[in-house]
PDB file of N, CA and C in Angstrom:
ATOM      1  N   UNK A   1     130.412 -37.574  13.924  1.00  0.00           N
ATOM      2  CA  UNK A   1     129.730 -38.421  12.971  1.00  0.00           C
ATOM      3  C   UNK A   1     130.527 -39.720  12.842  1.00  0.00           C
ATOM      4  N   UNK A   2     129.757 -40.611  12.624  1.00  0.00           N
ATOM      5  CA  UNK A   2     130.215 -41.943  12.477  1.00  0.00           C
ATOM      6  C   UNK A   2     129.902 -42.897  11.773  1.00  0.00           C
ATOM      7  N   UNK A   3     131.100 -43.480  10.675  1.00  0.00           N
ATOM      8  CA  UNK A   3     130.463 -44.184   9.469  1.00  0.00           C
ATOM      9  C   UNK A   3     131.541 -44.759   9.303  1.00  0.00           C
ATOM     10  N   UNK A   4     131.053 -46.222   8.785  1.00  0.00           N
ATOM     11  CA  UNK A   4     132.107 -47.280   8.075  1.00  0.00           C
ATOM     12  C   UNK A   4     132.721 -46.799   7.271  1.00  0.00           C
ATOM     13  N   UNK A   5     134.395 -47.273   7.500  1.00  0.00           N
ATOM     14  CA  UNK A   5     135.441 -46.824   6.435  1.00  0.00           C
ATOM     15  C   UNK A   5     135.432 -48.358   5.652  1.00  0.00           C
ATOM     16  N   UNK A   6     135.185 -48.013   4.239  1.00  0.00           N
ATOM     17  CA  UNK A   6     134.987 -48.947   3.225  1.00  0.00           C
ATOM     18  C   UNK A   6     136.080 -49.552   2.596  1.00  0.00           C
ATOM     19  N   UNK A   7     136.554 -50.755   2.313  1.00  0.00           N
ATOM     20  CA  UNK A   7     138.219 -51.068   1.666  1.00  0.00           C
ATOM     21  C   UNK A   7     138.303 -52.384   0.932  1.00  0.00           C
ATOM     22  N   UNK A   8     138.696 -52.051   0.139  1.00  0.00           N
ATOM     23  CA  UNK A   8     138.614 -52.799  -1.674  1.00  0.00           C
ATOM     24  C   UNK A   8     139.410 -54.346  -1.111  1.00  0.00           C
ATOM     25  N   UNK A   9     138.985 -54.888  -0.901  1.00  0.00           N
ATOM     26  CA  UNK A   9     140.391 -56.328  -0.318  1.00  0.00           C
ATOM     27  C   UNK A   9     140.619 -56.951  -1.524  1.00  0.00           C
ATOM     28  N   UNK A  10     139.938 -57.491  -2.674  1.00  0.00           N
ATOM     29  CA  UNK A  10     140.475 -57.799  -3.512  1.00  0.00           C
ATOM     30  C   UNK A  10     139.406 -57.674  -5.093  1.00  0.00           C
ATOM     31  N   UNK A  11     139.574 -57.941  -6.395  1.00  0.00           N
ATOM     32  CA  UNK A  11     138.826 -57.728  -7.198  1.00  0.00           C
ATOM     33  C   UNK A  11     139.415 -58.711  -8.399  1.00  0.00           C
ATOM     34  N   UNK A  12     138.185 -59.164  -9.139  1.00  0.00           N
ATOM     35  CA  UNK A  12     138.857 -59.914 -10.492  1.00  0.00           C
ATOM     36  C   UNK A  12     138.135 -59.328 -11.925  1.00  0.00           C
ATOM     37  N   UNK A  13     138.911 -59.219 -12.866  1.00  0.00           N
ATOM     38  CA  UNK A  13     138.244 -59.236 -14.144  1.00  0.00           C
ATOM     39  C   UNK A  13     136.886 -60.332 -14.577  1.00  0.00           C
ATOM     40  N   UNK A  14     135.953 -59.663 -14.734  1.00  0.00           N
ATOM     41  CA  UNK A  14     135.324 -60.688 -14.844  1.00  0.00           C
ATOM     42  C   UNK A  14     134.452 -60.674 -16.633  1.00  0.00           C
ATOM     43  N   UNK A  15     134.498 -59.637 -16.937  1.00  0.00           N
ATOM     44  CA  UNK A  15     134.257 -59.029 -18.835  1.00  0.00           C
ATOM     45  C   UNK A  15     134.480 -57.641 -19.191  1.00  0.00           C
ATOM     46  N   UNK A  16     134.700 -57.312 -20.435  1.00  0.00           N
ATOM     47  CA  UNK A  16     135.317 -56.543 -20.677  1.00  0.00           C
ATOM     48  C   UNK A  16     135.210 -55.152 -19.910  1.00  0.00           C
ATOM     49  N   UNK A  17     135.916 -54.178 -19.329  1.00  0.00           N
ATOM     50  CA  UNK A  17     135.695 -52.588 -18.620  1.00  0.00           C
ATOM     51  C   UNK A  17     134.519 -53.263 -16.973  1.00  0.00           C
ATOM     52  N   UNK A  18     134.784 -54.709 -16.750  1.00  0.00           N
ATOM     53  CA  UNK A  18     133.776 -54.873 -15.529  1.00  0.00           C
ATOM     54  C   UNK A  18     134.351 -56.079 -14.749  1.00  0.00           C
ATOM     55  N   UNK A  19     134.495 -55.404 -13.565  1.00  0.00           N
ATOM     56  CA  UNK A  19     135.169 -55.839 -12.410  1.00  0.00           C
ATOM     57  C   UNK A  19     134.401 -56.626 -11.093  1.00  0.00           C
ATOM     58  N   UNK A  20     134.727 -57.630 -10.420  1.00  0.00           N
ATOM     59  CA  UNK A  20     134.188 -58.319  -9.527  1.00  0.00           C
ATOM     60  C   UNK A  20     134.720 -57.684  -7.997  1.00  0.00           C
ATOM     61  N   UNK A  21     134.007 -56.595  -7.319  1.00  0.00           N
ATOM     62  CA  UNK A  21     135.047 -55.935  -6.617  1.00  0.00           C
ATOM     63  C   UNK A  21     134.707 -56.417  -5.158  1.00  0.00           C
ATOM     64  N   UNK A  22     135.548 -56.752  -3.807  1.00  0.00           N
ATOM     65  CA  UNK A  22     135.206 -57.669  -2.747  1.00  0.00           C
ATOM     66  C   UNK A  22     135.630 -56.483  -1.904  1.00  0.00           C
ATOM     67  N   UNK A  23     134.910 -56.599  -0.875  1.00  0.00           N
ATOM     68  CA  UNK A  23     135.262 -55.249  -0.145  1.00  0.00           C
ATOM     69  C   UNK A  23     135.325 -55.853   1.765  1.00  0.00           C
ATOM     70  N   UNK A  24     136.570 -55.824   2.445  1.00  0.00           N
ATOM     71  CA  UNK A  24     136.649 -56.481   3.591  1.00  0.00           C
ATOM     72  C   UNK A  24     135.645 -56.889   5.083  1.00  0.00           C
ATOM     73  N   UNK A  25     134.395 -56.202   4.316  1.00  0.00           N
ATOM     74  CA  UNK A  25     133.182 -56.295   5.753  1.00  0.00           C
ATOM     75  C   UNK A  25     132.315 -57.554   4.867  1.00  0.00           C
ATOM     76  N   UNK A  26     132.857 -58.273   3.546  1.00  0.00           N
ATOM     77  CA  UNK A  26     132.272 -59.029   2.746  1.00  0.00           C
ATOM     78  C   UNK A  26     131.362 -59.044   1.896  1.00  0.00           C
ATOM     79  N   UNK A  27     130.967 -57.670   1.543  1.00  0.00           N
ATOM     80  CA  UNK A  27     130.134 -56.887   0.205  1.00  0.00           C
ATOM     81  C   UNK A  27     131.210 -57.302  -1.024  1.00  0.00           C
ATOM     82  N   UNK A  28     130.227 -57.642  -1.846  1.00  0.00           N
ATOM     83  CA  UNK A  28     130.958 -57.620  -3.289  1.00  0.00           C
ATOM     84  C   UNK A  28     129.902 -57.311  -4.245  1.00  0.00           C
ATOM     85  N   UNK A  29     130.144 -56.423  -5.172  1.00  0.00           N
ATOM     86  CA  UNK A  29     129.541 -56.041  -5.967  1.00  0.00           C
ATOM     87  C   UNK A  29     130.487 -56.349  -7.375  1.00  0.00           C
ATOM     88  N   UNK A  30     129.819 -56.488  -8.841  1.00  0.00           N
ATOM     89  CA  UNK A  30     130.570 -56.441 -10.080  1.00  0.00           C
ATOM     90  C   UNK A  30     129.837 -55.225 -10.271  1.00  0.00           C
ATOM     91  N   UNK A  31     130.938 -54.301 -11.087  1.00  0.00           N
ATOM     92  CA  UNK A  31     130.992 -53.108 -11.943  1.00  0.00           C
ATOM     93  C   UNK A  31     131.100 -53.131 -13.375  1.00  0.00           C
ATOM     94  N   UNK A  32     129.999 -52.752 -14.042  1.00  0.00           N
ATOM     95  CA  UNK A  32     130.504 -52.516 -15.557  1.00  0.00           C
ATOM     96  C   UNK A  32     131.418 -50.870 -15.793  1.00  0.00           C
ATOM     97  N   UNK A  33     132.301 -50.551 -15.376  1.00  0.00           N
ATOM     98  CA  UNK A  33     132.823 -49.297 -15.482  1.00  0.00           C
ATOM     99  C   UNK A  33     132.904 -48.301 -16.849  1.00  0.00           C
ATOM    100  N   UNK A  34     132.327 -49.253 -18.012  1.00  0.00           N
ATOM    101  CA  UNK A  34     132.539 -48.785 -19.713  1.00  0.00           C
ATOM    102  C   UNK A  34     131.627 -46.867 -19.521  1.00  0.00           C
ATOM    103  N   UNK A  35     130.287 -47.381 -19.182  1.00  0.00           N
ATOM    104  CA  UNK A  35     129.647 -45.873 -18.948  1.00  0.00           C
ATOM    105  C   UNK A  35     130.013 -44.665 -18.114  1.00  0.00           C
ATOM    106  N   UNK A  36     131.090 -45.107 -17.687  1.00  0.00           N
ATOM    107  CA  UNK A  36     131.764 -44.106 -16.667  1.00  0.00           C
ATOM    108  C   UNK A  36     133.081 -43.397 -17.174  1.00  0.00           C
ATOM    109  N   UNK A  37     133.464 -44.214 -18.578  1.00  0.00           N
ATOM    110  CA  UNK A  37     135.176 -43.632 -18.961  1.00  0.00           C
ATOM    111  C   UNK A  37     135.095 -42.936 -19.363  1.00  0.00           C
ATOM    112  N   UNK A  38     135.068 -41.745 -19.231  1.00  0.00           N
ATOM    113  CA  UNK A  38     135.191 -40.662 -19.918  1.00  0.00           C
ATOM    114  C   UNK A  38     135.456 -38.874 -19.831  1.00  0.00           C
ATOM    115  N   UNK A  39     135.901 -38.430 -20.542  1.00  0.00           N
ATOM    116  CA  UNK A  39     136.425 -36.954 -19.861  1.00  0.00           C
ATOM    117  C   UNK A  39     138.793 -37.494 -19.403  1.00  0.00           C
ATOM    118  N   UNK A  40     138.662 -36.589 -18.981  1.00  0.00           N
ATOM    119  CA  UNK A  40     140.323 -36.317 -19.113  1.00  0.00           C
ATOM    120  C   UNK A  40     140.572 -37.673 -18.791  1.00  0.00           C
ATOM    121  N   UNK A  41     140.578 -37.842 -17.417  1.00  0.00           N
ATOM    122  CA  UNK A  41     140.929 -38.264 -16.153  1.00  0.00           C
ATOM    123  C   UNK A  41     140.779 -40.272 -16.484  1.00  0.00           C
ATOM    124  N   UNK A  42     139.165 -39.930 -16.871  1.00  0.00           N
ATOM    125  CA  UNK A  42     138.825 -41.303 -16.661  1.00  0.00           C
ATOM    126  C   UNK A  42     138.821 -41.799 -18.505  1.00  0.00           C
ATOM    127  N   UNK A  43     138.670 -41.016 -19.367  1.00  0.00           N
ATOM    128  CA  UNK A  43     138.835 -41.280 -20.878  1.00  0.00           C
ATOM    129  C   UNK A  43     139.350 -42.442 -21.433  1.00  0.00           C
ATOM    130  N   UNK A  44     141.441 -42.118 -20.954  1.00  0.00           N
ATOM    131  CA  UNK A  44     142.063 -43.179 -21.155  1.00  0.00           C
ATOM    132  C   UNK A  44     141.636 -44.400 -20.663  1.00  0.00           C
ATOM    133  N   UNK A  45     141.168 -44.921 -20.091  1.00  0.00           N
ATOM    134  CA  UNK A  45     140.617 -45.902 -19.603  1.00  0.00           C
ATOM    135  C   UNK A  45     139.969 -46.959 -20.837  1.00  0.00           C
ATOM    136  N   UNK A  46     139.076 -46.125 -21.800  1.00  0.00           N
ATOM    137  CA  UNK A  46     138.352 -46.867 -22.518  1.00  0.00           C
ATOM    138  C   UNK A  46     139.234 -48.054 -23.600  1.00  0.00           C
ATOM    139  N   UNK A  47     140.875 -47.702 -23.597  1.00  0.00           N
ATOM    140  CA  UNK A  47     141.625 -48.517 -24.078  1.00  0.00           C
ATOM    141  C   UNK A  47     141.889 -49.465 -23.634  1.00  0.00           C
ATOM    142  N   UNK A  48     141.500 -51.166 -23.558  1.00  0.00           N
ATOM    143  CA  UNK A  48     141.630 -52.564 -23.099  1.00  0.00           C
ATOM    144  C   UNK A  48     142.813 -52.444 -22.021  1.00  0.00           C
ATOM    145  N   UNK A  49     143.945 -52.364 -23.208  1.00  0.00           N
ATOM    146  CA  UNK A  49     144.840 -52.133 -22.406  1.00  0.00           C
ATOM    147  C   UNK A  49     145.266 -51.387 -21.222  1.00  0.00           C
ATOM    148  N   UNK A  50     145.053 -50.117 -21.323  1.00  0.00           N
ATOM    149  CA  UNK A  50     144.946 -49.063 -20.220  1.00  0.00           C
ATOM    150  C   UNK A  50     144.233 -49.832 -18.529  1.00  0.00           C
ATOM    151  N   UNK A  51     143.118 -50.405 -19.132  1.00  0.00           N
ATOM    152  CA  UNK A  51     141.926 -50.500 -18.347  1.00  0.00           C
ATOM    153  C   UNK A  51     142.404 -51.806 -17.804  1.00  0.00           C
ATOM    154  N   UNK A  52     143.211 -52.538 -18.434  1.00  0.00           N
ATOM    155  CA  UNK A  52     143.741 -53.820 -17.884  1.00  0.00           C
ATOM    156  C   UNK A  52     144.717 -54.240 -16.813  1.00  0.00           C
ATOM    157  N   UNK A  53     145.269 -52.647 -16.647  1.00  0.00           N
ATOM    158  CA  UNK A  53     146.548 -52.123 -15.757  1.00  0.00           C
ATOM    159  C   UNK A  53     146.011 -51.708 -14.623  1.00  0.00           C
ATOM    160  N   UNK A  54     144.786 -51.993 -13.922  1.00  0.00           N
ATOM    161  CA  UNK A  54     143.944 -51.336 -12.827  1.00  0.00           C
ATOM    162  C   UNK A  54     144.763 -52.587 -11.587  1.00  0.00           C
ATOM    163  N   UNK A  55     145.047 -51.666  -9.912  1.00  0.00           N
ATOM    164  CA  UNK A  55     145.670 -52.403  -9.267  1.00  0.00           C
ATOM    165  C   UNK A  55     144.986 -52.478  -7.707  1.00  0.00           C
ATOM    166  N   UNK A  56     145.591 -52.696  -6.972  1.00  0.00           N
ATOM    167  CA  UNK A  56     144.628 -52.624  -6.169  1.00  0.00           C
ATOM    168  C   UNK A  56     145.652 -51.477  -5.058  1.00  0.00           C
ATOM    169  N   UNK A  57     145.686 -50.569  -4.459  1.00  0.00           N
ATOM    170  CA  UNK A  57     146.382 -49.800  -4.166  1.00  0.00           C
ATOM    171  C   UNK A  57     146.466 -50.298  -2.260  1.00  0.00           C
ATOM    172  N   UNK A  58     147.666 -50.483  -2.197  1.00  0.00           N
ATOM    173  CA  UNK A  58     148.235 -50.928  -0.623  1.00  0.00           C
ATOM    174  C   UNK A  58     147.367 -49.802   0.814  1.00  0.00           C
ATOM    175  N   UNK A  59     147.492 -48.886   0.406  1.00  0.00           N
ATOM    176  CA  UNK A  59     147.127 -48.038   1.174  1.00  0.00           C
ATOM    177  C   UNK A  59     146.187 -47.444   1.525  1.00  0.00           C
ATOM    178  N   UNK A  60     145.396 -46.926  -0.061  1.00  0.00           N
ATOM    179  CA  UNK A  60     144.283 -46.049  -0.422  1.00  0.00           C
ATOM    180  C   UNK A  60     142.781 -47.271  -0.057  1.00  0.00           C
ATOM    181  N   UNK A  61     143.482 -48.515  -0.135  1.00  0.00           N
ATOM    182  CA  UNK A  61     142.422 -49.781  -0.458  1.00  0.00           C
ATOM    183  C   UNK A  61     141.229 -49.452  -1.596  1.00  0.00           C
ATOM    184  N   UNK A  62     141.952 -49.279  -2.350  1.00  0.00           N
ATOM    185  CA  UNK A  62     141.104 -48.842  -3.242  1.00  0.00           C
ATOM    186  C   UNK A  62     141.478 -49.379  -5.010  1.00  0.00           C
ATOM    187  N   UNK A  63     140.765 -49.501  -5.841  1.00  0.00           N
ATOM    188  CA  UNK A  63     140.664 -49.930  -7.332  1.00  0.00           C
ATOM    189  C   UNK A  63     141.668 -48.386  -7.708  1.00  0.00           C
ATOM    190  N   UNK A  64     142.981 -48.449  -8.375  1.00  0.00           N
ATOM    191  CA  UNK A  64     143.735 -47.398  -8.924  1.00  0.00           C
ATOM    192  C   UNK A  64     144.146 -47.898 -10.553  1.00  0.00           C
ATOM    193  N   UNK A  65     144.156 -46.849 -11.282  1.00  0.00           N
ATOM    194  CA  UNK A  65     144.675 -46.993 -12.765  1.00  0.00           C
ATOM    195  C   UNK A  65     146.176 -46.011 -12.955  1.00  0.00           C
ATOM    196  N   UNK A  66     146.642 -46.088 -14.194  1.00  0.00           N
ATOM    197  CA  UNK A  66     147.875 -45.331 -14.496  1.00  0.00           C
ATOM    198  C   UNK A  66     147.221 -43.630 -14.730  1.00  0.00           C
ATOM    199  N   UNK A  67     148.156 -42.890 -14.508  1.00  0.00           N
ATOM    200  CA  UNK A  67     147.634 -41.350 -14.202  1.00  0.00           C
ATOM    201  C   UNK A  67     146.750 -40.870 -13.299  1.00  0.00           C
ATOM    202  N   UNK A  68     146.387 -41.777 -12.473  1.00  0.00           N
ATOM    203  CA  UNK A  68     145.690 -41.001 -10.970  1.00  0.00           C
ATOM    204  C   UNK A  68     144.717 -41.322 -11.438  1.00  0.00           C
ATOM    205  N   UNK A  69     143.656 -42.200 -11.855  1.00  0.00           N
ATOM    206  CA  UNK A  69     142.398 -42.587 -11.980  1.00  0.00           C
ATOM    207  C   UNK A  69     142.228 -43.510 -10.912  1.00  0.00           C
ATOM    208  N   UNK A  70     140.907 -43.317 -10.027  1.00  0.00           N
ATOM    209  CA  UNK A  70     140.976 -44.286  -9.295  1.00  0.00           C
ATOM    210  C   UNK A  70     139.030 -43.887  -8.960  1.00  0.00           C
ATOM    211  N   UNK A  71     138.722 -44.616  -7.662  1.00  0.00           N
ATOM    212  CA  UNK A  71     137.434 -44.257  -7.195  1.00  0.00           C
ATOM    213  C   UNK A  71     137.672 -44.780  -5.812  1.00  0.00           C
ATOM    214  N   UNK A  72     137.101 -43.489  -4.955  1.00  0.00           N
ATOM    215  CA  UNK A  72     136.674 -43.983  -3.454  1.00  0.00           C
ATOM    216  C   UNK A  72     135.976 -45.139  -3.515  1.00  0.00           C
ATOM    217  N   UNK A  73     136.836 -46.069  -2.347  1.00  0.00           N
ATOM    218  CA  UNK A  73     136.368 -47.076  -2.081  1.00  0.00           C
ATOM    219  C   UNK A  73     134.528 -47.423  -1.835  1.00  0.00           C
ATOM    220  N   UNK A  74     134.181 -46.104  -0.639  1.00  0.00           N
ATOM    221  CA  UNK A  74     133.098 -46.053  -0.292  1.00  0.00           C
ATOM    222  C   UNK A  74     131.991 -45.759  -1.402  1.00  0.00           C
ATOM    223  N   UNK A  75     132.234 -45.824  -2.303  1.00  0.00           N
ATOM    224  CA  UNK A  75     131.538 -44.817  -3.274  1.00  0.00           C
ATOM    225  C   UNK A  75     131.790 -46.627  -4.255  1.00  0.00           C
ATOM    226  N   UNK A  76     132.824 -47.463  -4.500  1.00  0.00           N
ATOM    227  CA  UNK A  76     132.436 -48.176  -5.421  1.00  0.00           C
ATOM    228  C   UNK A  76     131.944 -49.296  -4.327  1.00  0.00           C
ATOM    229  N   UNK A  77     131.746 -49.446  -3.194  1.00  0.00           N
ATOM    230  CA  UNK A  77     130.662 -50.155  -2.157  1.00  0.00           C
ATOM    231  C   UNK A  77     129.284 -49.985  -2.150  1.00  0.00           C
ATOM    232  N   UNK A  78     129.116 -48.335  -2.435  1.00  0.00           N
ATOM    233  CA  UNK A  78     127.834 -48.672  -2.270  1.00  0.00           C
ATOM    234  C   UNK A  78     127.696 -47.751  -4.125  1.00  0.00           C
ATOM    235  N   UNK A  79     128.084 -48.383  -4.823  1.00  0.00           N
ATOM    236  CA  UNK A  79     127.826 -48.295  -6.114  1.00  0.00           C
ATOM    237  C   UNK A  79     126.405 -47.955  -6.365  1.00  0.00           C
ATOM    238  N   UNK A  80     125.462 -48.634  -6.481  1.00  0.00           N
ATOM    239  CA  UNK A  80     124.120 -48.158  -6.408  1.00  0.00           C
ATOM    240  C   UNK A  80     123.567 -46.936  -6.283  1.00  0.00           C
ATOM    241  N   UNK A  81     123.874 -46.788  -5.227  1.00  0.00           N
ATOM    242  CA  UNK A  81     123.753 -44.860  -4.696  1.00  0.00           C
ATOM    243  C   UNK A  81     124.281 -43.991  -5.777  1.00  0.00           C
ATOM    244  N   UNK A  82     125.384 -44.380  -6.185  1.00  0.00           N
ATOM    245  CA  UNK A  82     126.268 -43.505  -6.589  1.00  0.00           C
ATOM    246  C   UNK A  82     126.260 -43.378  -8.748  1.00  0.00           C
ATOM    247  N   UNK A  83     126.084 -44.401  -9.242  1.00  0.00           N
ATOM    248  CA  UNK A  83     125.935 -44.856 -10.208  1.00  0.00           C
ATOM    249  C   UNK A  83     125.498 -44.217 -11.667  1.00  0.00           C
ATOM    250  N   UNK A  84     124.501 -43.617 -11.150  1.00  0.00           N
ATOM    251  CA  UNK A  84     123.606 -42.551 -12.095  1.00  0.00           C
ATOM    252  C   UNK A  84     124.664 -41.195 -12.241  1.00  0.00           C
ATOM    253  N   UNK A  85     125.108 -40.655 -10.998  1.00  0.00           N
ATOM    254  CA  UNK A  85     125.696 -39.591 -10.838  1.00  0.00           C
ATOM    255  C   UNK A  85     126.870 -39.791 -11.799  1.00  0.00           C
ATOM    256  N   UNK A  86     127.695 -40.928 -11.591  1.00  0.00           N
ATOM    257  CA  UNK A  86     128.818 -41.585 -12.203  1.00  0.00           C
ATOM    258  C   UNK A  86     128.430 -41.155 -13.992  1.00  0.00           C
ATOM    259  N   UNK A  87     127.159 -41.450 -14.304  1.00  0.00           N
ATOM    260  CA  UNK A  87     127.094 -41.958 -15.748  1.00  0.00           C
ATOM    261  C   UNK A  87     126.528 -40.435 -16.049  1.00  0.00           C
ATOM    262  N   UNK A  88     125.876 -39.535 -15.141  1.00  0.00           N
ATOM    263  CA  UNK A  88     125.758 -38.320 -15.999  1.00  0.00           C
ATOM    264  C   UNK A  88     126.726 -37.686 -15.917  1.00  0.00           C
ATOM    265  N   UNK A  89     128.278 -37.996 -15.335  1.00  0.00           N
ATOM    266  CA  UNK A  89     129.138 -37.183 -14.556  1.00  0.00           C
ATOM    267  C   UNK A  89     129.955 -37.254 -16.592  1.00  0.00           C
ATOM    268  N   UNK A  90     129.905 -38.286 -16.572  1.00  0.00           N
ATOM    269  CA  UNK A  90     130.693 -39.047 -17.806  1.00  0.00           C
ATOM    270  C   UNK A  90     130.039 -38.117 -19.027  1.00  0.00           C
ATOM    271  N   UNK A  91     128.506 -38.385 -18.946  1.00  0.00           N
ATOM    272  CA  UNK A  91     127.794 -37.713 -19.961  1.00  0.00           C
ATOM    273  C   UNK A  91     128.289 -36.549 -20.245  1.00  0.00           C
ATOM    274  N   UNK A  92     128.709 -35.551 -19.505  1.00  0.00           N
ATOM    275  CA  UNK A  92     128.874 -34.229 -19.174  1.00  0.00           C
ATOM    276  C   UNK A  92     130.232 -33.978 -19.851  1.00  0.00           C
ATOM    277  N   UNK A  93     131.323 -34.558 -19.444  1.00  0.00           N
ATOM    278  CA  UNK A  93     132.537 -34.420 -19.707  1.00  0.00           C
ATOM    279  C   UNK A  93     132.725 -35.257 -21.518  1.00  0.00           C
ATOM    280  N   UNK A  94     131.818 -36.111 -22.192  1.00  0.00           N
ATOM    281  CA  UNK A  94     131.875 -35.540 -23.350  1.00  0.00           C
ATOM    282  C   UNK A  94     131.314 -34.965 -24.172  1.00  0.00           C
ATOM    283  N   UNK A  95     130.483 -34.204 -23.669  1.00  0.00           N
ATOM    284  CA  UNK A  95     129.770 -32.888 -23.843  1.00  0.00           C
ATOM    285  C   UNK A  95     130.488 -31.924 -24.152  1.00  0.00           C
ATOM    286  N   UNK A  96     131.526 -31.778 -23.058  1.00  0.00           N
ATOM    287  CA  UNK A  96     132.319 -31.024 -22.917  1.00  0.00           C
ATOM    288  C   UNK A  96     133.216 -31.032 -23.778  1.00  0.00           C
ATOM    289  N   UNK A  97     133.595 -32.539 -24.533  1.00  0.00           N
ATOM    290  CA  UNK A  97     134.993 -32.706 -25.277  1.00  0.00           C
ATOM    291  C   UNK A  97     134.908 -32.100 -26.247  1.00  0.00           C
ATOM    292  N   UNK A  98     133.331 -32.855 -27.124  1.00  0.00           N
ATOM    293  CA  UNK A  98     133.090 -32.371 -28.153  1.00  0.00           C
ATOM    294  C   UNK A  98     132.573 -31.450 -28.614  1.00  0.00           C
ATOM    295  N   UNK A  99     132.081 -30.016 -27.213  1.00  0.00           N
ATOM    296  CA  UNK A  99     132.203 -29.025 -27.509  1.00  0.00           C
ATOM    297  C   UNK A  99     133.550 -28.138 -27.442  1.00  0.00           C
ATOM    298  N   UNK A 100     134.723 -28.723 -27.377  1.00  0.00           N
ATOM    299  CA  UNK A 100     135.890 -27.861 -27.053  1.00  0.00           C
ATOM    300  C   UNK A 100     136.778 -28.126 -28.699  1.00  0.00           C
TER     301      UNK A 100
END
């Protein structure tokens, strides 16, 4: 099987929890990421600060945060596809919070 490997080249803040993300075959998409923070992993995030510390990772080429939050590159390329899944994924996990 054979498929483009996808890679984050650079990204800017562009409003609050939403990112201008450039990806090296010259796709760029902006992300509002706010509907997506949530549950363990991605939670902390919803703090300015937290969310302000996002880097661009040397290796992974990919959007990374503090504590291992991050997202496949390929997956924030073709965002669209993926998006809905993202926001019921979120839905779910505080479902989960505030049933625990």
């Amino acid at each position: 099987m054979n498929h483009p490997i996808h890679r984050v080249k650079s990204f800017e803040h562009v409003a609050p929890f939403t990112l201008h993300v450039r990806f090296t075959d010259g796709m760029e998409r902006t992300i509002n990421f706010l509907p997506m923070l949530a549950g363990e992993l991605f939670g902390p995030l919803r703090n300015p600060a937290v969310f302000s510390q996002v880097r661009l990772d040397p290796e992974a080429h990919t959007l990374v945060w503090p504590r291992g939050a991050d997202f496949d590159p390929a997956t924030l390329h073709d965002w669209p596809e993926h998006e809905a899944a993202f926001h019921a994924a979120a839905q779910r996990w505080e479902n989960e919070l505030a049933a625990a």
